[in-house]
Protein backbone atom coordinates (compact mmCIF):
# COMPACT_ATOMS: atom_id res chain seq x y z
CA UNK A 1 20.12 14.39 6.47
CA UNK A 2 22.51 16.50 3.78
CA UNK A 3 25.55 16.16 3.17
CA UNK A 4 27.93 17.45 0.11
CA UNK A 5 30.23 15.60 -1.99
CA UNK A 6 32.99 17.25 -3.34
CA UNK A 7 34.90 16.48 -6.52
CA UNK A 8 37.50 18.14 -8.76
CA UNK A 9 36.69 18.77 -12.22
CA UNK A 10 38.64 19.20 -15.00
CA UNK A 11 37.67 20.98 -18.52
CA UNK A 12 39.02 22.63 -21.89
CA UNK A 13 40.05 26.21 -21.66
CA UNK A 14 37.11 27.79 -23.56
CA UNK A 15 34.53 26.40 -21.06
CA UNK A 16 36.74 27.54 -17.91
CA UNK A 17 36.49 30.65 -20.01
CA UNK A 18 32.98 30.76 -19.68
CA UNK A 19 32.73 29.82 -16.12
CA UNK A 20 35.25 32.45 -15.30
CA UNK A 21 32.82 34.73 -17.20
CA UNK A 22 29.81 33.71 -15.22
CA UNK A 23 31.68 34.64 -11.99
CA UNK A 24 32.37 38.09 -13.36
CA UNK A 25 29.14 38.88 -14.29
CA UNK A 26 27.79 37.45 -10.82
CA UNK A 27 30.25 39.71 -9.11
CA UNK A 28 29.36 42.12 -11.01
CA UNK A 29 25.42 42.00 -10.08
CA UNK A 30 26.74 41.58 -6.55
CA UNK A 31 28.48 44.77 -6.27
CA UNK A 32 25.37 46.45 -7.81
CA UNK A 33 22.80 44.93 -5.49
CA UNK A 34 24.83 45.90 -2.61
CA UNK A 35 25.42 49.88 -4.00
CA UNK A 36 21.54 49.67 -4.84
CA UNK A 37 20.66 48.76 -1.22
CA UNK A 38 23.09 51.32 -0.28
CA UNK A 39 22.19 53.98 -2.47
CA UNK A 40 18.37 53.73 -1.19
CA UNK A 41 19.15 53.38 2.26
CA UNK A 42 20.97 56.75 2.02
CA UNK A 43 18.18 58.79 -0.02
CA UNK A 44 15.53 57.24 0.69
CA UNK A 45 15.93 55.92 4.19
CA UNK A 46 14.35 52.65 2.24
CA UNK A 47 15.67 49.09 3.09
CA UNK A 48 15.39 46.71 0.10
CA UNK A 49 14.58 43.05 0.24
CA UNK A 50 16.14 40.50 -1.76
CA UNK A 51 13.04 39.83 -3.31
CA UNK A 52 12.57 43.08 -4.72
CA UNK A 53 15.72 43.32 -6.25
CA UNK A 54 15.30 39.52 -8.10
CA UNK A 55 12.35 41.03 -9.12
CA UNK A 56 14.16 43.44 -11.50
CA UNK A 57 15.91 40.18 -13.25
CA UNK A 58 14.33 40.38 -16.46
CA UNK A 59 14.99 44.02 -16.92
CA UNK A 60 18.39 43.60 -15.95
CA UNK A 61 18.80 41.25 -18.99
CA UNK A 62 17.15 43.19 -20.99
CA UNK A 63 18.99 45.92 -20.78
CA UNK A 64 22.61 43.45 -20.46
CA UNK A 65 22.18 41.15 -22.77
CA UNK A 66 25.31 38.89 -21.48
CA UNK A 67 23.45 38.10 -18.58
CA UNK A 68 20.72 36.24 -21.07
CA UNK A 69 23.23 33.37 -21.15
CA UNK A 70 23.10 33.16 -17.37
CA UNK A 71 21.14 30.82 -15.91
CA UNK A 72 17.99 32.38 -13.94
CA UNK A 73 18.58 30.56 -10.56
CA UNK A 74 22.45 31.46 -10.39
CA UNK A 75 21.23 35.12 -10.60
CA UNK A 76 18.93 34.26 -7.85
CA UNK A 77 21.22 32.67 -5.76
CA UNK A 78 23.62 35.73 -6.12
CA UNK A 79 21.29 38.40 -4.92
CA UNK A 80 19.94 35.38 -1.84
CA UNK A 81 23.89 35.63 -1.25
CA UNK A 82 23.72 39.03 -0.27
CA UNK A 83 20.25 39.40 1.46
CA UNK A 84 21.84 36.55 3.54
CA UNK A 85 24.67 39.03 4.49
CA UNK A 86 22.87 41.76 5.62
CA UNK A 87 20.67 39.66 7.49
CA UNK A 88 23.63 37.68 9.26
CA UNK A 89 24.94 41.14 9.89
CA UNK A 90 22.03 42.93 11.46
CA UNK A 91 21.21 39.25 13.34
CA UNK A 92 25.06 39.80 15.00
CA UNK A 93 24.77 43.76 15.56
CA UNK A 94 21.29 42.44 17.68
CA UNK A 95 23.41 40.06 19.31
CA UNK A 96 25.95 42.64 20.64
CA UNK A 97 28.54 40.67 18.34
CA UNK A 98 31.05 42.39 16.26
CA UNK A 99 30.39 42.27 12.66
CA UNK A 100 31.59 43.93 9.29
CA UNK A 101 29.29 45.49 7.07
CA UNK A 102 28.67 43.58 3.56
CA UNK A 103 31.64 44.33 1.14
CA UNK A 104 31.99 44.88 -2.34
CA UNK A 105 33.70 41.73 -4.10
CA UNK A 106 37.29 42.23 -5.64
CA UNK A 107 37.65 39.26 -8.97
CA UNK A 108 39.81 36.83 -6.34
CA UNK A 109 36.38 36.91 -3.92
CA UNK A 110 33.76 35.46 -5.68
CA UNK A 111 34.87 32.08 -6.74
CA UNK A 112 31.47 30.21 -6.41
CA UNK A 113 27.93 30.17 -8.40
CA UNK A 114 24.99 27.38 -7.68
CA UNK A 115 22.02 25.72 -10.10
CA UNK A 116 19.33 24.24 -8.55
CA UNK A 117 17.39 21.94 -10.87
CA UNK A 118 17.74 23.20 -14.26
CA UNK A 119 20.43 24.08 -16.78
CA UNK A 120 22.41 21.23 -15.97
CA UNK A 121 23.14 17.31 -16.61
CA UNK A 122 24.73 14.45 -14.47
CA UNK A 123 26.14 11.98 -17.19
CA UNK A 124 28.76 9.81 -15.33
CA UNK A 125 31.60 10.94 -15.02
CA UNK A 126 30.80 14.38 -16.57
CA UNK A 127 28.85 17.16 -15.72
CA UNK A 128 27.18 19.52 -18.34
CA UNK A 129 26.18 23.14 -17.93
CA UNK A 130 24.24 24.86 -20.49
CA UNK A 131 25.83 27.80 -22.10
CA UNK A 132 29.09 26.99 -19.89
CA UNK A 133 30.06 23.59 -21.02
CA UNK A 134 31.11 20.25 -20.40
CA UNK A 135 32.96 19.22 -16.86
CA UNK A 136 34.93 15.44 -16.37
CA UNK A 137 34.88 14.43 -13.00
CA UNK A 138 37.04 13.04 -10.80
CA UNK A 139 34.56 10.78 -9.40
CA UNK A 140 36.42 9.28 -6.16
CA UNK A 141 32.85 7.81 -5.11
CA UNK A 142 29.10 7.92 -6.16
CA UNK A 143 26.99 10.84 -5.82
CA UNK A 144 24.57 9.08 -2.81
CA UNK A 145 20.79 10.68 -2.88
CA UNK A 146 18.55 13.36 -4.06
CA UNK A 147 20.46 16.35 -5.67
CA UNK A 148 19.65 19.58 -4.60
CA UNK A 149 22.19 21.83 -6.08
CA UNK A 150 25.00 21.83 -8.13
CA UNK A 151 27.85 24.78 -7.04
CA UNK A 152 31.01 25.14 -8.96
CA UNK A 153 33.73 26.45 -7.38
CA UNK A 154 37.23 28.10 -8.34
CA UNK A 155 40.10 27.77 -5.69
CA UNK A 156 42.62 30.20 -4.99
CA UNK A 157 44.67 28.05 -6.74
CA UNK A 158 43.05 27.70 -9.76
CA UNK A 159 41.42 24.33 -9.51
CA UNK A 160 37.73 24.25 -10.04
CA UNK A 161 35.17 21.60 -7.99
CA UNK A 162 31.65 20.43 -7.97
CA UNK A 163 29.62 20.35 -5.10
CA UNK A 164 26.55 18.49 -4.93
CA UNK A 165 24.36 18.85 -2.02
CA UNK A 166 22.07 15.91 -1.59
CA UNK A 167 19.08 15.13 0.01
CA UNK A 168 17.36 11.74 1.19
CA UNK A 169 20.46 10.02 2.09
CA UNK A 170 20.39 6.21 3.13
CA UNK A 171 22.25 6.05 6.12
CA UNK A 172 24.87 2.96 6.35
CA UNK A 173 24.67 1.73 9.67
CA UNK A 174 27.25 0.23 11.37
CA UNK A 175 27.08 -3.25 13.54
CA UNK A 176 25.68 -1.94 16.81
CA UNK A 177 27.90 -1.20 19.36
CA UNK A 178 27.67 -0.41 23.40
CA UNK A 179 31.08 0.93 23.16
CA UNK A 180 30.97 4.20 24.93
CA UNK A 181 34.00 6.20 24.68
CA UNK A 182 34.94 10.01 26.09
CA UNK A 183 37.65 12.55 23.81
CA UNK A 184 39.29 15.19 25.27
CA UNK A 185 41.13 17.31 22.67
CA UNK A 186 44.34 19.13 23.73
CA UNK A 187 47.22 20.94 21.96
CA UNK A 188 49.96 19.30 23.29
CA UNK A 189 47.90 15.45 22.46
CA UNK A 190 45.46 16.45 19.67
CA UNK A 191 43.21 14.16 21.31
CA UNK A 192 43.28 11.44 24.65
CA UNK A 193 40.33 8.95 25.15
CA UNK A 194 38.90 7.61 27.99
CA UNK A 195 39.79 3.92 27.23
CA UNK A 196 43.79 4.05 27.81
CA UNK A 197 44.81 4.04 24.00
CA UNK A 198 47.67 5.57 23.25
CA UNK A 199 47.55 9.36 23.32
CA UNK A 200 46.76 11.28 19.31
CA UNK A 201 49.83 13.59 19.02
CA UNK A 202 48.94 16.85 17.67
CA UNK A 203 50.52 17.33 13.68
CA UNK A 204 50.80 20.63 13.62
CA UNK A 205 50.48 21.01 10.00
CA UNK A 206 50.76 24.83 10.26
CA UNK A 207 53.46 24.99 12.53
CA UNK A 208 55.69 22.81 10.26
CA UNK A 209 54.87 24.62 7.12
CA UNK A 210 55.18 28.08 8.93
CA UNK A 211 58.72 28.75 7.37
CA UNK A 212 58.31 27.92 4.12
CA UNK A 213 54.99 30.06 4.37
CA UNK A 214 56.81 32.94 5.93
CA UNK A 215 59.80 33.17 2.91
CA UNK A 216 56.58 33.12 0.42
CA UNK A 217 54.69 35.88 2.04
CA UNK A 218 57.67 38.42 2.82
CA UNK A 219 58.29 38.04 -1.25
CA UNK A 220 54.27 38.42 -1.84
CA UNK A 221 54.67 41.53 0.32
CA UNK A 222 57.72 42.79 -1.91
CA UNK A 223 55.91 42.09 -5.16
CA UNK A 224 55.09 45.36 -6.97
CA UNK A 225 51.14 45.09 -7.21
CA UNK A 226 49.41 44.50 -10.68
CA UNK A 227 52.57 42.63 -11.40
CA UNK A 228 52.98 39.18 -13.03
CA UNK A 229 55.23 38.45 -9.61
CA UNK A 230 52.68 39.59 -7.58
CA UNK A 231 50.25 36.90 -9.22
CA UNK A 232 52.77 34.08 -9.26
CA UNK A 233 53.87 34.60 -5.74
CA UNK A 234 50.27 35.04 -4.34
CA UNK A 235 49.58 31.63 -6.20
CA UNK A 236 52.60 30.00 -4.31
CA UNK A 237 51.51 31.26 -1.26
CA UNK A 238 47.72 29.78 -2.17
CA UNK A 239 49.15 26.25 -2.51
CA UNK A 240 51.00 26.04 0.71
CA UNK A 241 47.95 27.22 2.51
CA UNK A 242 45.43 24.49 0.12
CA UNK A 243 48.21 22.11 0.99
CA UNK A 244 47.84 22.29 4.77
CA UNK A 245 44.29 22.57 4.93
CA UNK A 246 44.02 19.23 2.80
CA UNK A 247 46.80 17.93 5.28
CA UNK A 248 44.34 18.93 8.14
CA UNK A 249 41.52 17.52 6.33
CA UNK A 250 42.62 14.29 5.75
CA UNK A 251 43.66 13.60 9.33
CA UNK A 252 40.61 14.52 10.82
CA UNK A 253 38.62 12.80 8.78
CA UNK A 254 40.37 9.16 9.14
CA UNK A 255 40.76 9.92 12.93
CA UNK A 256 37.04 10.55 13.09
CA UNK A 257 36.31 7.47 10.76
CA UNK A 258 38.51 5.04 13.70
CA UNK A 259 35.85 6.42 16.44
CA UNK A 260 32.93 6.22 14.63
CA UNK A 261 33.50 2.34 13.74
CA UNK A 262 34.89 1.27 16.80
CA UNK A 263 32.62 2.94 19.33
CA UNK A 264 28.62 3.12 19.48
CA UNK A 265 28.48 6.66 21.74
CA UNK A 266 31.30 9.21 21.72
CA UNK A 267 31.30 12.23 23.85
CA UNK A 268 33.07 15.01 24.02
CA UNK A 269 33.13 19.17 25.20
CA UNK A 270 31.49 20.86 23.83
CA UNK A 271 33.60 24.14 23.58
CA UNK A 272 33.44 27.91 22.95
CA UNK A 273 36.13 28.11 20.43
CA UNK A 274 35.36 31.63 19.39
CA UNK A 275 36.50 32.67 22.74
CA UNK A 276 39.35 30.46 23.19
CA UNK A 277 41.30 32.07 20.51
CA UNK A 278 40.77 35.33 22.20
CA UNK A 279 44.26 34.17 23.99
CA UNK A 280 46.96 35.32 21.88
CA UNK A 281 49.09 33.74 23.29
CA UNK A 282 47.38 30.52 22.16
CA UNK A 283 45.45 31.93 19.24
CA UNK A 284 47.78 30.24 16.54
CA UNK A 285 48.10 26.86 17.89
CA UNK A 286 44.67 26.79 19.04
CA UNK A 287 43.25 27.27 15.21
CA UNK A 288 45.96 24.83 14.22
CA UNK A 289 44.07 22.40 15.62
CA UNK A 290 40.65 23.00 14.53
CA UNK A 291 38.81 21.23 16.44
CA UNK A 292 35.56 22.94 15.40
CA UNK A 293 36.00 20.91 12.32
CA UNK A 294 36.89 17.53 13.69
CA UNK A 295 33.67 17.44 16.36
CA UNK A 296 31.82 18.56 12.99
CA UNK A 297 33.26 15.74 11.16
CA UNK A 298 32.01 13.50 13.97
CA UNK A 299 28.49 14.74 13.95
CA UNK A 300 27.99 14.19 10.83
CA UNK A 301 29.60 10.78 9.99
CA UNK A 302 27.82 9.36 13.36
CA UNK A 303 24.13 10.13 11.86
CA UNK A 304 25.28 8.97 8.54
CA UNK A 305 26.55 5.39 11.20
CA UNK A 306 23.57 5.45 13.34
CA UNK A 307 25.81 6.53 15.78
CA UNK A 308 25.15 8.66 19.02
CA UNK A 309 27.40 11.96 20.05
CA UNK A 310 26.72 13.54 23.40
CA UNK A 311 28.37 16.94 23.90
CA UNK A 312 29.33 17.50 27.71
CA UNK A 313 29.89 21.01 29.45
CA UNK A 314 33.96 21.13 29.41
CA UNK A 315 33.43 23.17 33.06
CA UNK A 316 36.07 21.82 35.75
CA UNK A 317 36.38 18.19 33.79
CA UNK A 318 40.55 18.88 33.79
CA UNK A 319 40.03 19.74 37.56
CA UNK A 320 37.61 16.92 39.20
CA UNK A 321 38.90 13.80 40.38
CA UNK A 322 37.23 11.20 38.47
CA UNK A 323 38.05 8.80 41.33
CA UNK A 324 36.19 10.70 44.17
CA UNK A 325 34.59 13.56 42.55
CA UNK A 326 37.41 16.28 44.40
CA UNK A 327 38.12 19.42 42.45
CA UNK A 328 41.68 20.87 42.51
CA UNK A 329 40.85 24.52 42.09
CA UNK A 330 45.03 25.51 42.30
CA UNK A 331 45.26 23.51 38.62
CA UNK A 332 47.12 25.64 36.08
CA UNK A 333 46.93 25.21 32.57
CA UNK A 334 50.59 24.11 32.44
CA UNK A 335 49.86 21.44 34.96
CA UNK A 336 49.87 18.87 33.26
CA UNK A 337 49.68 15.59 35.73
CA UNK A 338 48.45 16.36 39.67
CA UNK A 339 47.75 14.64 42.52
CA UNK A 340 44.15 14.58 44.00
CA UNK A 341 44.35 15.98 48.00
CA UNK A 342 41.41 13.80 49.08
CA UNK A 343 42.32 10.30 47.45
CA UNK A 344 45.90 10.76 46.84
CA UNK A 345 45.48 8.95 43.00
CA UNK A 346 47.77 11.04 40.51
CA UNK A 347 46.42 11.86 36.98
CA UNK A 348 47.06 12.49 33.69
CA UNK A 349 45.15 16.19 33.45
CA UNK A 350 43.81 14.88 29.62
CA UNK A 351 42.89 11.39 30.50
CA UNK A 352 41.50 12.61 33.57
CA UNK A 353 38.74 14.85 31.66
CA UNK A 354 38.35 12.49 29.17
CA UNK A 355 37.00 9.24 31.61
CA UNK A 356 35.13 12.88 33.43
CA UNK A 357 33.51 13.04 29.88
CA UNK A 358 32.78 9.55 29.80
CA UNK A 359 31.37 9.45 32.73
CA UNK A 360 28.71 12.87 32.58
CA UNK A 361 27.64 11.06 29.24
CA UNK A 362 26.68 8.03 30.74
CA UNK A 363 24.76 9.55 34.05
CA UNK A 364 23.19 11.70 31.15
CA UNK A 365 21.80 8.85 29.39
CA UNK A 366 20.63 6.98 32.47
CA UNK A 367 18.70 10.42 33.60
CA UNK A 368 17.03 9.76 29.92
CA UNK A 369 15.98 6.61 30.74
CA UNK A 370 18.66 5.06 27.44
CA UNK A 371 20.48 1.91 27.87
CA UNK A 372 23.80 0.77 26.24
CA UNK A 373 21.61 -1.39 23.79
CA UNK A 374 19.84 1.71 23.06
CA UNK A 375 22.62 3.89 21.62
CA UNK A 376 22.67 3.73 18.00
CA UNK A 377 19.84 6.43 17.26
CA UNK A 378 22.24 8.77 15.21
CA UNK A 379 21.42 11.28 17.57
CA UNK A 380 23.54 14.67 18.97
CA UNK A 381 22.55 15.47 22.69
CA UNK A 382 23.86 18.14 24.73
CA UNK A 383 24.68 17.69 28.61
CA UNK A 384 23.26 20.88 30.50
């Protein structure tokens, strides 16, 4: 298993200076590769590889002798950047997706370079970067495992982090559990379980900052470009948007924490998000909730748990009596309580799917042959 820990750092203004300076040269080597791959496509009808162009490293250096202070593996890692582009790119033109060709980078979007296992140092609570500098952590917890790499990142608003991915992990199970549970997420209740606890109501952290964000952007729009404005307002308008992701965030994270302690199996839909959002009408509130994120917050903290996730098909779970097994197929999407025809038993259309995603879960695991003292293999199955 890998996972990333994430911590702000904090350092003197000549060695954000430097880091700043590392990002500009990476852009910078960036925007080259990418009008070099262009450039030969066009007169040569010759596609490069990203191997070929790391190849050409030490004459780059040699001939820009600021980029001899750069480490050798950041360099790498910028040019892998962009063959992974063109390759995502050509892998979604394939797949009848729509895609946008690579782009050049502007300064405000390339914020990021990673080490791998050389040029830097893990003292504490401070990280050191040769020719860059010295970085104090904010260590809210330990660093857990093997470290892979090291990225340092600059936010749109300003703040700088350290990301270490990590390797080798020990998980920390949990007590076992044979608590199976089913979610059903919503946007009217964020979420509904299948075990009668009270409904989650849905924040809306976007909604209720929507106003505030609105007044900030109309001024953004008014700022004269290039202008001192223009940056202060664009930073206001960062911070509002950092401050309701880290409001999202946060929720998710100690709602996913409650599940993952209290239950040994949790199963939910597995849902096609991308086209979900294709209603406009819904589009907004439907991001809002990113639920994409939660169910990945799950995943991850049940193998770190030992615990199990099953993802169930979301097909006609809102619509199928979980009493008989009847299917109302005159069930709008504002419907939100009905009446089963066949059995007469009236339902809550959330709780309804959620004890329907309880239940596939648990015929799923009996067609595996699994039993409830079974559950805690840290595993993610899919129902078919």
């Amino acid at each position: 298993m890998r996972q990333t820990f994430k911590y702000r750092i904090y350092a003197n203004k000549e060695t954000i200076a430097k880091a700043e300076n590392w990002l500009n040269l990476c852009r910078n080597l960036y925007n080259c590769a990418l009008e070099q791959r262009i450039s030969a496509y066009r007169n040569q009808r010759k596609s490069l590889s990203g191997y070929t162009q790391m190849t050409e490293l030490p004459d780059i250096k040699g001939e820009f002798p600021e980029y001899k202070l750069v480490n050798s593996q950041v360099l790498q890692q910028c040019l892998d950047r962009l063959d992974k582009a063109y390759k995502a790119f050509f892998r979604r033109i394939k797949q009848g997706e729509k895609a946008g060709f690579p782009r050049f980078r502007g300064r405000n979007y390339y914020d990021s370079f990673t080490l791998k296992n050389t040029g830097w140092a893990l003292d504490g609570r401070f990280l050191s970067i040769r020719n860059v500098g010295r970085f104090k952590l904010h260590l809210s917890r330990p660093v857990d495992g093997e470290i892979k790499t090291v990225t340092i990142r600059r936010s749109p608003t300003n703040h700088w982090y350290a990301c270490f991915s990590c390797d080798e992990l020990a998980k920390k199970l949990l007590p076992q559990s044979d608590k199976v549970v089913g979610l059903d997420v919503g946007i009217k209740s964020f979420l509904v379980d299948s075990e009668g606890n009270p409904p989650i109501g849905n924040p809306k952290f976007l909604k209720h900052s929507l106003k505030e964000l609105r007044v900030k952007q109309r001024k953004l729009a008014r700022a004269k470009k290039g202008s001192n404005r223009r940056v202060e307002t664009k930073l206001q308008v960062a911070k509002v948007h950092e401050k309701i992701a880290n409001q999202r965030s946060d929720f998710q994270h100690k709602l996913a924490n409650e599940y993952i302690k209290n239950y040994g199996v949790i199963i939910f839909e597995k849902l096609m998000i991308r086209n979900m959002v294709k209603n406009h009408c819904l589009a907004r509130d439907i991001n809002d909730c990113a639920w994409g994120q939660f169910f990945g917050y799950l995943d991850y903290k049940a193998e770190y748990a030992g615990r199990m996730i099953i993802k169930d098909n979301p097909q006609n779970t809102s619509k199928m009596c979980h009493v008989c097994g009847a299917i109302n197929k005159d069930l709008k999407l504002s419907d939100r309580e009905w009446v089963c025809q066949n059995c007469g038993t009236i339902h809550d259309r959330d709780f309804n799917a959620a004890i329907n995603h309880k239940n596939e879960g648990i015929k799923y695991l009996k067609r595996l042959g699994l039993s409830h003292q079974a559950l805690t293999k840290g595993d993610a199955l899919c129902v078919a």
